[in-house]
Protein backbone atom coordinates (compact mmCIF):
# COMPACT_ATOMS: atom_id res chain seq x y z
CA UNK A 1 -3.17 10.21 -29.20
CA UNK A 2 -1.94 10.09 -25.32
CA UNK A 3 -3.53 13.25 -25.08
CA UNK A 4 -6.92 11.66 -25.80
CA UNK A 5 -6.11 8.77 -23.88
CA UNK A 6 -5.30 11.18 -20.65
CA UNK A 7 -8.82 13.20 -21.51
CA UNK A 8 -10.62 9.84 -21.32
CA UNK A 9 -9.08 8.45 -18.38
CA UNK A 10 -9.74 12.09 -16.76
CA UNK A 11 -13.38 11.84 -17.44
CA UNK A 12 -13.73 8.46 -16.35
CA UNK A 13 -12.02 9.75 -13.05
CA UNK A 14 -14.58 12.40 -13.15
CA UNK A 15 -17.76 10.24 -13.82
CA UNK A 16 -16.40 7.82 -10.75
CA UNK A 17 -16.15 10.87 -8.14
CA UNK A 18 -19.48 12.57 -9.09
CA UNK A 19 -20.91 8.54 -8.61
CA UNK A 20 -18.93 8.25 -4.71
CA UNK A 21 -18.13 11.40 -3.80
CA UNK A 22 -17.02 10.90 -0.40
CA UNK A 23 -15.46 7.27 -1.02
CA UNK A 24 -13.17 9.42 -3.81
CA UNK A 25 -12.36 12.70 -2.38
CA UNK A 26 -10.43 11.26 0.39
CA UNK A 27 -8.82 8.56 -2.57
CA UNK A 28 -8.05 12.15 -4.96
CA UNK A 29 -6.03 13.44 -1.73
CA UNK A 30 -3.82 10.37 -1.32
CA UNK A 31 -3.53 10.02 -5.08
CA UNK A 32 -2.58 13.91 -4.81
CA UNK A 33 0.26 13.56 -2.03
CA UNK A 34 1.37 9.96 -4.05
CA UNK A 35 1.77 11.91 -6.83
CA UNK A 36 3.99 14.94 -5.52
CA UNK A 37 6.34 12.05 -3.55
CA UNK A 38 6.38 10.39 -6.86
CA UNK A 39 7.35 13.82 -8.58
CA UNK A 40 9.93 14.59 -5.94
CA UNK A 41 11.51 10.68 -6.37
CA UNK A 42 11.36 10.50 -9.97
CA UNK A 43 13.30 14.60 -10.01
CA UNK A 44 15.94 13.31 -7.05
CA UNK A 45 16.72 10.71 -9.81
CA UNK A 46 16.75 12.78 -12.35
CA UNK A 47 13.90 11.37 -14.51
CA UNK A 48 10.79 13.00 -15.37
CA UNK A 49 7.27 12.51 -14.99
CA UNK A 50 6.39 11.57 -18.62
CA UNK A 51 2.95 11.29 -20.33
CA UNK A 52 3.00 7.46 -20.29
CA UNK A 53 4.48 7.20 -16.20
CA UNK A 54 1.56 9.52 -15.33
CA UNK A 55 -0.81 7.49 -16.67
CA UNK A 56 0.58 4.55 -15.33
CA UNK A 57 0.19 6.20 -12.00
CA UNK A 58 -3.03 7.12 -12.40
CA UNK A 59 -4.53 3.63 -13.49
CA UNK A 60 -2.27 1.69 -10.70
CA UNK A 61 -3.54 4.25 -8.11
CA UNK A 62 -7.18 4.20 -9.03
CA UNK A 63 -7.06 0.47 -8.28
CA UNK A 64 -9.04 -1.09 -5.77
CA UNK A 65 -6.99 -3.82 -4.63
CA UNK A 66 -3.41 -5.30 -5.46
CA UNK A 67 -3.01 -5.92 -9.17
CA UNK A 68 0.23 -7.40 -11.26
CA UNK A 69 2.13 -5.65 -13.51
CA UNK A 70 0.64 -7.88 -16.58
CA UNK A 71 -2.98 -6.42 -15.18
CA UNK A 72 -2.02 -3.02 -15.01
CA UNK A 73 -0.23 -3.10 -18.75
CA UNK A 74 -3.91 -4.79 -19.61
CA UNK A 75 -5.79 -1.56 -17.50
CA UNK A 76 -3.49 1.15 -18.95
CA UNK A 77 -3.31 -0.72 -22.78
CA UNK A 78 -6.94 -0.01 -22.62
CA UNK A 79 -6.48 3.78 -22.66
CA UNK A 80 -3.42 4.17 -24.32
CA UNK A 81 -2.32 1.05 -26.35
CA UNK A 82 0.93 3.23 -26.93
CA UNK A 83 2.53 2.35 -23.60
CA UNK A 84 4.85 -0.57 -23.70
CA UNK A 85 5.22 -3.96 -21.31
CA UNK A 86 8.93 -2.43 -20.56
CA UNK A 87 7.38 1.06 -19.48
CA UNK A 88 4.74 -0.61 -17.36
CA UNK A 89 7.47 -2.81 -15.20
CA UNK A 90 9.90 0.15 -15.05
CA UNK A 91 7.32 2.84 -14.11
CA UNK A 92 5.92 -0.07 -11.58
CA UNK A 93 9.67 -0.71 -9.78
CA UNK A 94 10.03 3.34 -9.97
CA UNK A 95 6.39 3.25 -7.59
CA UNK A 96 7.88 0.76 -5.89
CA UNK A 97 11.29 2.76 -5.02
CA UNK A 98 9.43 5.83 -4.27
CA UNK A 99 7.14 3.82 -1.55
CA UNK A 100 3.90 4.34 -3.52
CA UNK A 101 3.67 0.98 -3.96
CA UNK A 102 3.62 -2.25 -2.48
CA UNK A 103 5.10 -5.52 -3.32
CA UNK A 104 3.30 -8.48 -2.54
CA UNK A 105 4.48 -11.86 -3.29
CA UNK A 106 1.93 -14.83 -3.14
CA UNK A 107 2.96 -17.97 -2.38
CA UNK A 108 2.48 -19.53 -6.54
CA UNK A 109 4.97 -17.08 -6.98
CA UNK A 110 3.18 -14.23 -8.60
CA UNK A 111 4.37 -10.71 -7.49
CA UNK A 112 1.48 -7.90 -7.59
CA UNK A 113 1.56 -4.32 -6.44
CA UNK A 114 -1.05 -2.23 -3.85
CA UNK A 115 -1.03 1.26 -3.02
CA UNK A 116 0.84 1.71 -0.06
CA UNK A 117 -1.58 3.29 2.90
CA UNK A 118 -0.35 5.55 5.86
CA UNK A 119 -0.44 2.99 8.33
CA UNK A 120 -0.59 -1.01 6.92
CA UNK A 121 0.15 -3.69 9.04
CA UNK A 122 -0.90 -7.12 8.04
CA UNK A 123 -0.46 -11.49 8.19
CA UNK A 124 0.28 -13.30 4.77
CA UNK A 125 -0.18 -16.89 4.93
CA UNK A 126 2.55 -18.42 2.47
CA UNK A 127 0.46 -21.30 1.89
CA UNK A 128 -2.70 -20.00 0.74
CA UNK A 129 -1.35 -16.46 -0.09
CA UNK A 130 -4.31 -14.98 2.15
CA UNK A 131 -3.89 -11.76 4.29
CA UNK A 132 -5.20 -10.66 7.63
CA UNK A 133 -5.26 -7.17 8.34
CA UNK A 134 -3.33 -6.71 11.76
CA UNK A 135 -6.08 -4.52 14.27
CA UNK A 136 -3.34 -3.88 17.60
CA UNK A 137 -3.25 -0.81 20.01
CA UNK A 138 -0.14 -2.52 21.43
CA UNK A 139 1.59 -2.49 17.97
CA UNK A 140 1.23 0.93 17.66
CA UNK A 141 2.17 1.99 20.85
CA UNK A 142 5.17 -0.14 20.60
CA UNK A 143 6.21 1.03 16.78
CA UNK A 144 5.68 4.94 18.27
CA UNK A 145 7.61 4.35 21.72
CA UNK A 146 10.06 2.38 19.83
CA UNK A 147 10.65 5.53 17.75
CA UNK A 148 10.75 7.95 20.25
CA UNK A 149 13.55 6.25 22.02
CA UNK A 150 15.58 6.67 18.88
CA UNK A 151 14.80 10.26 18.37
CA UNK A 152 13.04 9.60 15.49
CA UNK A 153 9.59 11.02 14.04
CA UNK A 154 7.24 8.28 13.28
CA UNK A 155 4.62 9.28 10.66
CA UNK A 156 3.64 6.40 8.69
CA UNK A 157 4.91 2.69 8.64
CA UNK A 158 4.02 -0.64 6.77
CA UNK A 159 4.80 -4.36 8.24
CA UNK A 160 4.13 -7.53 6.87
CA UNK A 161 4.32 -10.00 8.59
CA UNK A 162 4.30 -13.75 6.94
CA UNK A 163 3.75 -17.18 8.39
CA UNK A 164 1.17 -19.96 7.45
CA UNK A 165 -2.58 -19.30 8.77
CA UNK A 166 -4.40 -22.00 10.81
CA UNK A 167 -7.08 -23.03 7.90
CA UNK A 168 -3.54 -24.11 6.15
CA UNK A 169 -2.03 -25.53 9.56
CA UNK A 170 -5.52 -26.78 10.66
CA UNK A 171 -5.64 -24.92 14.57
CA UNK A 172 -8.92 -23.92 15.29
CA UNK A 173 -9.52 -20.40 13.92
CA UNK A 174 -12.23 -19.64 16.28
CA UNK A 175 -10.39 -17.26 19.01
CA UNK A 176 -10.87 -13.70 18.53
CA UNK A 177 -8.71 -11.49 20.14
CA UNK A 178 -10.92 -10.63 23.04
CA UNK A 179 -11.53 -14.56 24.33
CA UNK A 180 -7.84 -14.37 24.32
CA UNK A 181 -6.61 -14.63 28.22
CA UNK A 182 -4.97 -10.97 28.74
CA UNK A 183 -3.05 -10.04 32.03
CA UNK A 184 -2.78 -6.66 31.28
CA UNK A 185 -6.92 -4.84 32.57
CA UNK A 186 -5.83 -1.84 30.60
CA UNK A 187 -5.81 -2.54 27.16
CA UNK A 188 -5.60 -0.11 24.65
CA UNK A 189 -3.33 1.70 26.64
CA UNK A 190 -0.26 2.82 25.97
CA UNK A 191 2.67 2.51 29.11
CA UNK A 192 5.82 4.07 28.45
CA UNK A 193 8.60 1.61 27.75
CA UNK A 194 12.20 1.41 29.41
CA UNK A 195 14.29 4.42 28.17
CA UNK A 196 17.84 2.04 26.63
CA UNK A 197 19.41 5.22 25.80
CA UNK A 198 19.10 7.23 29.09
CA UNK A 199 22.19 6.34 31.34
């Protein structure tokens, strides 16, 4: 029966890259490199990568957009109505653990899960549970200089950063970044940083 569900869920997959091939192919290669960090966690703990956990990853990866555990158990149920509510919240913490997913907790208290991209850096308001993707040169200079200093390799990172957005405070949202008054002429640029560990 799970081997018919997996055939389906493969064909679907199938049918949905022949309809957006070039939206997909670059989705099938961070679905494949999720997949061998989620082998390579799961084998460090010494689990395996089971029928139902496979699908699980498939389904929650082949979302579009955050999703809770109860609609993922819902998404997978409809493939496989073999896979338990337990398997779905375990195999959803394991994503978590392995950093293939995301936790996201809105502000009625619901928890849902996203893929985790290369690079993520965004606002959540804890009023209205909204998010604003964070656009910054000067974040990412800072994050890479920041690492360098430390002798460390930076090749992805994810920051969230929460607070309460000004349709909740009621500031005027009108100011984009460039009406902004800047000081700095050469934005975009990054300036190397003060050295703390050089004496």
């Amino acid at each position: 029966m799970q081997k018919k569900a997996l055939q389906r869920a493969l064909l679907r997959s199938k049918v949905n890259r022949k309809k957006n091939n070039v939206l997909i192919k670059g989705k099938v290669e961070d679905m494949e490199k999720a997949l061998k960090t989620f082998k390579e966690y799961l084998t460090s703990n010494s689990l395996k990568l089971t029928q139902p956990r496979l699908l699980i990853f498939k389904v929650f990866m082949s979302g579009e957009s955050k999703m809770s555990p109860e609609n993922l158990l819902e998404n997978v149920q409809s493939i496989d109505d073999s896979v338990s509510r337990s398997t779905i919240y375990r195999t959803v913490k394991l994503l978590h653990n392995a950093g293939i997913a995301r936790c996201i907790h809105s502000s009625d208290g619901a928890t849902c899960y996203e893929p985790m991209g290369d690079q993520y850096t965004q606002m959540v308001c804890e009023r209205c549970g909204k998010s604003f993707p964070i656009k910054n040169p000067y974040l990412e200079c800072l994050l890479q200089e920041t690492t360098r200093q430390q002798g460390f390799t930076l090749f992805r990172y994810q920051a969230v950063l929460y607070g309460v957005c000004c349709n909740c405070t009621g500031h005027l949202c009108s100011e984009r970044p460039e009406e902004l008054s800047t000081e700095n002429k050469n934005q975009g640029e990054c300036h190397d940083l003060p050295n703390n560990n050089q004496q």
